[in-house]
Every structure is written in structure tokens, then in C-alpha cells.
C-alpha atoms as a PDB file:
ATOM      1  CA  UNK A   1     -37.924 -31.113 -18.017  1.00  0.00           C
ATOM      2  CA  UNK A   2     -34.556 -30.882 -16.063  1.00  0.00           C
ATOM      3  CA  UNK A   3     -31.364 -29.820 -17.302  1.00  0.00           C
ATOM      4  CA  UNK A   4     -30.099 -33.542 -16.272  1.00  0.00           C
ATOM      5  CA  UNK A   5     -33.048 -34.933 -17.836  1.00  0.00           C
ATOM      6  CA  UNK A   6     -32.568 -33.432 -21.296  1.00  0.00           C
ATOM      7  CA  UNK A   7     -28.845 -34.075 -21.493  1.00  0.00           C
ATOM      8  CA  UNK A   8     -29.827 -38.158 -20.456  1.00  0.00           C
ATOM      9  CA  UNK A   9     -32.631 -38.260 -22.894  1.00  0.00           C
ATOM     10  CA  UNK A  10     -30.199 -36.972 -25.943  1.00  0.00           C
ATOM     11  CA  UNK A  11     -27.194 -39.480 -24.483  1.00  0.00           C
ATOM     12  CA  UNK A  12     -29.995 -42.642 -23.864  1.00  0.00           C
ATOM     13  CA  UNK A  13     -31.135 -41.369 -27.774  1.00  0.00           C
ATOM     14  CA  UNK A  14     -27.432 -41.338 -29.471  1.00  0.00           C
ATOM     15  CA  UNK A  15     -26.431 -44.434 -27.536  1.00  0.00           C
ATOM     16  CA  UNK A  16     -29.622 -45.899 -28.606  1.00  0.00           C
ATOM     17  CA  UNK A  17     -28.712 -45.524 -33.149  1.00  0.00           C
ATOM     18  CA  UNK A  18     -25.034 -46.381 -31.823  1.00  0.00           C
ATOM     19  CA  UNK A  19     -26.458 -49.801 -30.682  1.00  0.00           C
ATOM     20  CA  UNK A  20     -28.969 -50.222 -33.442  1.00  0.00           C
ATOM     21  CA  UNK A  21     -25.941 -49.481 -35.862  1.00  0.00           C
ATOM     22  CA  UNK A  22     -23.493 -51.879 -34.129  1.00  0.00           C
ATOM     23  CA  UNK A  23     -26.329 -54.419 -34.521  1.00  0.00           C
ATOM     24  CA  UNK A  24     -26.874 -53.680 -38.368  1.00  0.00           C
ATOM     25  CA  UNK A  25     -23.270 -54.359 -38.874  1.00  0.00           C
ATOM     26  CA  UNK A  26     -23.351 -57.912 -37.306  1.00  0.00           C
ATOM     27  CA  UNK A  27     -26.551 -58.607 -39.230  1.00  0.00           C
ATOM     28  CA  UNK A  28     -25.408 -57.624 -42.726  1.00  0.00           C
ATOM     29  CA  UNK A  29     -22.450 -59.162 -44.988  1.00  0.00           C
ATOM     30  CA  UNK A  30     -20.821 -58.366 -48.214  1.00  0.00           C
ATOM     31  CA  UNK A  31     -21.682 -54.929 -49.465  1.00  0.00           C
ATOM     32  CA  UNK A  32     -24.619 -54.323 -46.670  1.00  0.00           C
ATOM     33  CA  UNK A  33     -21.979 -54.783 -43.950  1.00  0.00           C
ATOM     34  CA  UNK A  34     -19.527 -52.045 -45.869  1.00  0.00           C
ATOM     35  CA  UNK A  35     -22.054 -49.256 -45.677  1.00  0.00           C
ATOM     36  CA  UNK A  36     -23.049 -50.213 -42.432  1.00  0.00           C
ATOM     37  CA  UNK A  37     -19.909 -50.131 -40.755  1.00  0.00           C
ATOM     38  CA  UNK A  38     -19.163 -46.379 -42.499  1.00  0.00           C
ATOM     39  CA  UNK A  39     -22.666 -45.118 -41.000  1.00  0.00           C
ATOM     40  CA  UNK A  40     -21.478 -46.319 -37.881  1.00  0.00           C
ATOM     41  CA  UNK A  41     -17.985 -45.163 -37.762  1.00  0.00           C
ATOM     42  CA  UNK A  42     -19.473 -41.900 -38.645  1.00  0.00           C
ATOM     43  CA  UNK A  43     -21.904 -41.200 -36.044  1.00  0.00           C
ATOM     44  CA  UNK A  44     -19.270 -42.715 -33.190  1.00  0.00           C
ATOM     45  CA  UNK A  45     -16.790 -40.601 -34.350  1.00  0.00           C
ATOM     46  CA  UNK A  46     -19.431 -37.238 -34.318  1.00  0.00           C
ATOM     47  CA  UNK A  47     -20.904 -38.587 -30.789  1.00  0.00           C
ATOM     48  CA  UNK A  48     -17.521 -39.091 -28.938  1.00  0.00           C
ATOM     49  CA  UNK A  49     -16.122 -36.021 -30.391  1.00  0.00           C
ATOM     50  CA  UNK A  50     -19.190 -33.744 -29.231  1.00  0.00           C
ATOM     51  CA  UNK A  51     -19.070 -35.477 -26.005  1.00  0.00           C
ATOM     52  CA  UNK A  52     -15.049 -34.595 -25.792  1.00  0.00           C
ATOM     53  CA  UNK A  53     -15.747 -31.244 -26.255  1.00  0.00           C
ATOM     54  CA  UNK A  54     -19.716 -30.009 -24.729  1.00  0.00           C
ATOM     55  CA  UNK A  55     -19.750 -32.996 -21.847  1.00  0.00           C
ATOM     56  CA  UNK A  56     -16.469 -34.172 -20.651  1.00  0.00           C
ATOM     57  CA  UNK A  57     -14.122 -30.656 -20.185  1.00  0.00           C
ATOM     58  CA  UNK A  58     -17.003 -29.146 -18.202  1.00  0.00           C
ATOM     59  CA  UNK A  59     -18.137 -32.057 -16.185  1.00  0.00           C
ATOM     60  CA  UNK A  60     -13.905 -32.418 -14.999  1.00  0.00           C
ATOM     61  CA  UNK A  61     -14.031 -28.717 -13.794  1.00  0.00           C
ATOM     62  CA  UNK A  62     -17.096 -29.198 -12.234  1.00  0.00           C
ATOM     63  CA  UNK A  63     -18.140 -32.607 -10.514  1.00  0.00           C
ATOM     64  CA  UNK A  64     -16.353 -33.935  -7.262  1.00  0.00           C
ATOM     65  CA  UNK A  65     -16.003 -37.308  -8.330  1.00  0.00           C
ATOM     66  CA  UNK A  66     -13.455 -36.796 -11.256  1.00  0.00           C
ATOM     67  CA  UNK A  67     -12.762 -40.377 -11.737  1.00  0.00           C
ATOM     68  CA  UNK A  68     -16.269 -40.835 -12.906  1.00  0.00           C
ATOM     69  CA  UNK A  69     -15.172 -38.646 -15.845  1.00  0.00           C
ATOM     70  CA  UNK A  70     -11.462 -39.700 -16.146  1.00  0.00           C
ATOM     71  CA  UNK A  71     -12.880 -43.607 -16.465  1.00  0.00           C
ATOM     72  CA  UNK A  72     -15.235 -42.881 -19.864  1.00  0.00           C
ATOM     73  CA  UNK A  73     -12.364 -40.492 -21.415  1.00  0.00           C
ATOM     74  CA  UNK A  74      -9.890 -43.670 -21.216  1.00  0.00           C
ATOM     75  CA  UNK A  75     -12.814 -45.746 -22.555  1.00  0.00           C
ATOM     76  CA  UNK A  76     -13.253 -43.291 -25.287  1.00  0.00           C
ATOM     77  CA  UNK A  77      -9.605 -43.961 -26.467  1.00  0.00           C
ATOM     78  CA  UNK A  78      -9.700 -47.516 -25.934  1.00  0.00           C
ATOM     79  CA  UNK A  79     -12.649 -47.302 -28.415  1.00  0.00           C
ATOM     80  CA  UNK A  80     -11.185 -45.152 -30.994  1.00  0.00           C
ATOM     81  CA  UNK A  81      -7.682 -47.955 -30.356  1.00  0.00           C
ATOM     82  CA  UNK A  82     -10.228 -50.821 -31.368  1.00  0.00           C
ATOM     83  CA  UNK A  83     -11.549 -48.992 -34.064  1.00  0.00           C
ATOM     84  CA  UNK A  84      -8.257 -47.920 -35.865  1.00  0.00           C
ATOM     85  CA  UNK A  85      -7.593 -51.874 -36.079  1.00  0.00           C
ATOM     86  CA  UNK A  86     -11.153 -52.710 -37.299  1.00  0.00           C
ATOM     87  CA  UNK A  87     -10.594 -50.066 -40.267  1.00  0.00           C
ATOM     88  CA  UNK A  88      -7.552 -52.094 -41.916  1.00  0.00           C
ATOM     89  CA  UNK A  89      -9.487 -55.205 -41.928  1.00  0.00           C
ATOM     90  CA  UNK A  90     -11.849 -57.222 -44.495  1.00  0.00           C
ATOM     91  CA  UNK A  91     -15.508 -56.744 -43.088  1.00  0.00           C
ATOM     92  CA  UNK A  92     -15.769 -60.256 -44.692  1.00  0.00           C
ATOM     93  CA  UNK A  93     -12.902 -61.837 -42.533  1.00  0.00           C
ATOM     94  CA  UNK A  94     -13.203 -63.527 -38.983  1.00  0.00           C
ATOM     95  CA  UNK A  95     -10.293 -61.148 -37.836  1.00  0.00           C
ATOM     96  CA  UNK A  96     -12.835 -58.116 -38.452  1.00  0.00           C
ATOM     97  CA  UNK A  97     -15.663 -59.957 -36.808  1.00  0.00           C
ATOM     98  CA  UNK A  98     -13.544 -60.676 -33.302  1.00  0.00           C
ATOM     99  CA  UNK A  99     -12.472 -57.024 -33.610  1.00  0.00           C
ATOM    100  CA  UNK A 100     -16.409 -55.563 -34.674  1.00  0.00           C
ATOM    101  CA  UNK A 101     -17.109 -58.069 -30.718  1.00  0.00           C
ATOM    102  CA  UNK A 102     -14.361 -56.093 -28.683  1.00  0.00           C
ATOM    103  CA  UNK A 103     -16.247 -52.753 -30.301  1.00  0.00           C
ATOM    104  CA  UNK A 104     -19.389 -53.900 -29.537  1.00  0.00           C
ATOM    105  CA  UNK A 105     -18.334 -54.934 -25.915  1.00  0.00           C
ATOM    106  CA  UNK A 106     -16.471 -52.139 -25.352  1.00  0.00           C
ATOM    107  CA  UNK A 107     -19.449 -49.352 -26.954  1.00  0.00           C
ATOM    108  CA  UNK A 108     -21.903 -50.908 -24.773  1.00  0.00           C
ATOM    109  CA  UNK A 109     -19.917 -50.505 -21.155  1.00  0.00           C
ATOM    110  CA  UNK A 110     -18.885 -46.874 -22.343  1.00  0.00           C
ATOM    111  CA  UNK A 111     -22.932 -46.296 -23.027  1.00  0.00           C
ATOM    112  CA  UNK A 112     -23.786 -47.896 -19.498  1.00  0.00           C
ATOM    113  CA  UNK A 113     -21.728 -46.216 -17.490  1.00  0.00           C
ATOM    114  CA  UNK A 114     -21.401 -42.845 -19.490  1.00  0.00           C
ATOM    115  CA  UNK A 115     -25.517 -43.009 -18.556  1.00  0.00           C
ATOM    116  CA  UNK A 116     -24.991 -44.670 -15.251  1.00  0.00           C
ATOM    117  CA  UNK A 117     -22.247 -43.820 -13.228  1.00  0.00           C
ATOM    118  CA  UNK A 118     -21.146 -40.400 -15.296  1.00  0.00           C
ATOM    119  CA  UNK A 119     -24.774 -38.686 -14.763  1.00  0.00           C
ATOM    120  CA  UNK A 120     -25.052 -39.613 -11.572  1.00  0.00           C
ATOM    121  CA  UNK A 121     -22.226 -37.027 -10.684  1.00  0.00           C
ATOM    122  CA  UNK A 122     -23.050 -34.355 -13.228  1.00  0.00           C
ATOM    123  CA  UNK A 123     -25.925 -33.471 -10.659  1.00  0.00           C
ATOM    124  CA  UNK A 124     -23.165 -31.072  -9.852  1.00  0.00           C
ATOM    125  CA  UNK A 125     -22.487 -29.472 -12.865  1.00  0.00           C
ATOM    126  CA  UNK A 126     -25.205 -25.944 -13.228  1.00  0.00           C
ATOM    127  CA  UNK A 127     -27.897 -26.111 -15.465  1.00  0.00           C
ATOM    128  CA  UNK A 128     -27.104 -23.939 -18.092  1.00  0.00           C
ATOM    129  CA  UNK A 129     -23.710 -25.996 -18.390  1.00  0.00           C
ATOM    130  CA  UNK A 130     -26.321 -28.825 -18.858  1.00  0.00           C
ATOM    131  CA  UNK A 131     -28.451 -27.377 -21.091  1.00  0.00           C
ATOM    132  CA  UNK A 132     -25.290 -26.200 -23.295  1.00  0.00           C
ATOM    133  CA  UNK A 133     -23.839 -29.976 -23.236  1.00  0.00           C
ATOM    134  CA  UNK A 134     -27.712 -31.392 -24.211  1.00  0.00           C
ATOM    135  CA  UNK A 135     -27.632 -28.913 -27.153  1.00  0.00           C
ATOM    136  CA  UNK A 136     -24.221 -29.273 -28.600  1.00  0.00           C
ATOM    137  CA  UNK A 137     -24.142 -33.237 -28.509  1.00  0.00           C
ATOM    138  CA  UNK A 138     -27.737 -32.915 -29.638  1.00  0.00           C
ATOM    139  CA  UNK A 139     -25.636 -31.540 -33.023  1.00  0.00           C
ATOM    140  CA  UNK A 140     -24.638 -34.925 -33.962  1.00  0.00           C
ATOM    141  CA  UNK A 141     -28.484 -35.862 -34.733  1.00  0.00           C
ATOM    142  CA  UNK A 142     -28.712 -32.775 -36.938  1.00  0.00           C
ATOM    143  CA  UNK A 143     -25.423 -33.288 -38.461  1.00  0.00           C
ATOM    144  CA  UNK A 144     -26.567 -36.677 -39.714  1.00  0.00           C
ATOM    145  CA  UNK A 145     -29.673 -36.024 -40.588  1.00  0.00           C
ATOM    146  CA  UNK A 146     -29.703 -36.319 -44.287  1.00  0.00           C
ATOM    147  CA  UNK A 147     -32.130 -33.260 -44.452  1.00  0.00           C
ATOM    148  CA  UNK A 148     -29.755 -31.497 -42.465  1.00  0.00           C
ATOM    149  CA  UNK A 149     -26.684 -31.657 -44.207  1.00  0.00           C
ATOM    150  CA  UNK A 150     -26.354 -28.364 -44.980  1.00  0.00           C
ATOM    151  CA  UNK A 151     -25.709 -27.509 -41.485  1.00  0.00           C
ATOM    152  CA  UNK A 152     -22.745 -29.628 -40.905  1.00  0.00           C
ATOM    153  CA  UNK A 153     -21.340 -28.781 -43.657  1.00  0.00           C
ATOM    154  CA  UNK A 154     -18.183 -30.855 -44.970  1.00  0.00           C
ATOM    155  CA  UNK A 155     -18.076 -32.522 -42.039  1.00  0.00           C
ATOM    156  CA  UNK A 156     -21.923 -34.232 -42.459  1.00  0.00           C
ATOM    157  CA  UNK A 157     -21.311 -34.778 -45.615  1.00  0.00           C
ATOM    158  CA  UNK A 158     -17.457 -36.694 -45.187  1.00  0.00           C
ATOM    159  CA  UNK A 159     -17.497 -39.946 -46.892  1.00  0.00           C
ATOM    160  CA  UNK A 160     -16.540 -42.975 -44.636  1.00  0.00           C
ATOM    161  CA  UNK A 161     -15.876 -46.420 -45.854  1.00  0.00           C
ATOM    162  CA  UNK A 162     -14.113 -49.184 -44.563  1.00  0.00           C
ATOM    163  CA  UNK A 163     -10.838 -50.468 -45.836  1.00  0.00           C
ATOM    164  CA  UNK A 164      -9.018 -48.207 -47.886  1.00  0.00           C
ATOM    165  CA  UNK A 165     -10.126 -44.589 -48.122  1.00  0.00           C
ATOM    166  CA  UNK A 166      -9.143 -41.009 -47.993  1.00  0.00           C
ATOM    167  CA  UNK A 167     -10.686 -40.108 -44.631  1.00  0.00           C
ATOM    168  CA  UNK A 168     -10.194 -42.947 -41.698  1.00  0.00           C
ATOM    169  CA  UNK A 169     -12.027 -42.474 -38.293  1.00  0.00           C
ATOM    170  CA  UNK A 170      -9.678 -40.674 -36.422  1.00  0.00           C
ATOM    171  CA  UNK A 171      -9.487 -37.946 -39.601  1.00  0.00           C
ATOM    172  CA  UNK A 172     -13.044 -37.715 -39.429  1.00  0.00           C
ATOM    173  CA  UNK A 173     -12.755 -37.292 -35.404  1.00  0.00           C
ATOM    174  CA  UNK A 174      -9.909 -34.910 -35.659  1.00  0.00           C
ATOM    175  CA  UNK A 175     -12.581 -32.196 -37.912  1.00  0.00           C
ATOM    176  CA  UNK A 176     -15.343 -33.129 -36.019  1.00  0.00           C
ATOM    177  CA  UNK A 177     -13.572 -31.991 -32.947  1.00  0.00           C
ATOM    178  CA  UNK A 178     -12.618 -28.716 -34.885  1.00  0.00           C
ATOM    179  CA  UNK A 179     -16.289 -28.395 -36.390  1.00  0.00           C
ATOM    180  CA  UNK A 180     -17.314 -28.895 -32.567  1.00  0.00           C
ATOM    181  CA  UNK A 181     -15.064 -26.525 -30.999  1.00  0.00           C
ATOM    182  CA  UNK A 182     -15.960 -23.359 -33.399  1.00  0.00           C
ATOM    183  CA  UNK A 183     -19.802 -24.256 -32.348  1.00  0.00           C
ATOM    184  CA  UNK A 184     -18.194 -24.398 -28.507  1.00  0.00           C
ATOM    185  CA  UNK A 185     -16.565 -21.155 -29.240  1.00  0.00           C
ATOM    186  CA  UNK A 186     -19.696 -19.259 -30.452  1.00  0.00           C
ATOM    187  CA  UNK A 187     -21.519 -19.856 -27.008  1.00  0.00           C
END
């Protein structure tokens, strides 16, 4: 299997939950829909931050077509901008339910062309580059996989509610960058 193909498969996988989570959230209500939108602010915020730091630093130095990049980074904080105002709103209320549509709009272009238009130029990038991108956003699964908390440590194991809490999404982004970036570092 290719470098390319590996990094794909773990993006097509990750934006894969990320849709089957968005979906959960429109399906549930009441309590359901609480713990659903925490499991999927959660694994957005671990997925775009290992993408900020294994895919998108590398693939600027390295790929021609650096608008290709640029375009999902200012996607990425348009998402996290939509996000910050779902998080102060009733789960229960139609405000929160126009919101959760702009997220779910906006998740799936960033997963289409992130897989479409982004690979297509990070032909360019070497292989081991690849192979070090497929591995470190590959993290995210094992940081979420219940089994597996013990290798993500506080940041795994962060609670993540809506409403009200001690540790909002861009907290939770913030030391999942830093967790991120001392794995980065150790390469």
C-alpha cells in the first residue's frame, strides 16, 4: 500500500465516524443528543488538531499548489467559528439545530475536498512525510478508543459536554494541539 493510500484510507476512516457522529446528533434528542454532541465535539476537535499539526504544516512546505492547503485551513476555522456558537446553545432549541445544519454543511465540504482536492496535490509531498502524517492522525482513533485511554492520557480522557462546562472545544483543541505537537516532536 502507498504512502498516499494509507494517509487517504485513515482521512476517508476519521471523516467516515465524523459523519456517522454528525448523523447521531440529528437523530437523537433530550439526553441522547447531549452525549452525542460531546462524542462528536471530541473527536473533531482531536481530528482537526492532528491534521493542523502531522498534515497541513508539511503539505504547505511541500506541495506546489498551496491554495489547495490554505482553502481547508480557513475551513478548519470556519468550523471551529460554527462550533464555538453551537456550544452556548440548548441542544433542544431550533437555534442549535440551524447551527448543528451549518456544521454539518460545512464538515462535509471540509471532508470532500480535504479527500478530493487536498490529496490530489500531496502526490508531492515524500513518502515518509506521508507515512508520518498517516500515523500521527491515525492517533486520534487510538486516543478514543476506550481501550486505549491510557495512551492519550488526560487528553482521551477530557470530559466534553455541551452547554456549560469546564472544558469547551477550543480548550480541548488548544491541549490536543499540545498533546499532538510533543508526539510531532518525538519523530
Amino acid at each position: 500500500m502507498s504512502s498516499l493510500h494509507s494517509l487517504l484510507s485513515v482521512l476517508q476512516r476519521q471523516h467516515a465516524h465524523i459523519g456517522m457522529l454528525l448523523a447521531k446528533v440529528g437523530d437523537s434528542s433530550g439526553t441522547a443528543r447531549h452525549g452525542a454532541v460531546a462524542d462528536l465535539l471530541q473527536y473533531v476537535a482531536l481530528h482537526e488538531s492532528a491534521e493542523q499539526t502531522f498534515m497541513h504544516p508539511v503539505a504547505l512546505k511541500s506541495v506546489g499548489d498551496v491554495a489547495a492547503i490554505q482553502g481547508r485551513v480557513v475551513e478548519e476555522r470556519e468550523i471551529e467559528a460554527v462550533i464555538t456558537r453551537l456550544e452556548g446553545l440548548d441542544p433542544a432549541s431550533m437555534d442549535f439545530m440551524i447551527y448543528f445544519g451549518l456544521l454539518e454543511e460545512a464538515m462535509s465540504g471540509h471532508t470532500r475536498a480535504e479527500e478530493n482536492v487536498e490529496a490530489r496535490v500531496l502526490g508531492a509531498v515524500p513518502d515518509h512525510e506521508l507515512e508520518h502524517m498517516a500515523r500521527g492522525i491515525g492517533l486520534v482513533d487510538v486516543w478514543m478508543d476506550p481501550a486505549a485511554r491510557l495512551i492519550g492520557g488526560s487528553v482521551a480522557s477530557m470530559p466534553l459536554r455541551p452547554g456549560p462546562r469546564d472544558v469547551g472545544f477550543s480548550e480541548l483543541h488548544r491541549r490536543s494541539l499540545e498533546a499532538f505537537d510533543a508526539v510531532f516532536r518525538l519523530r
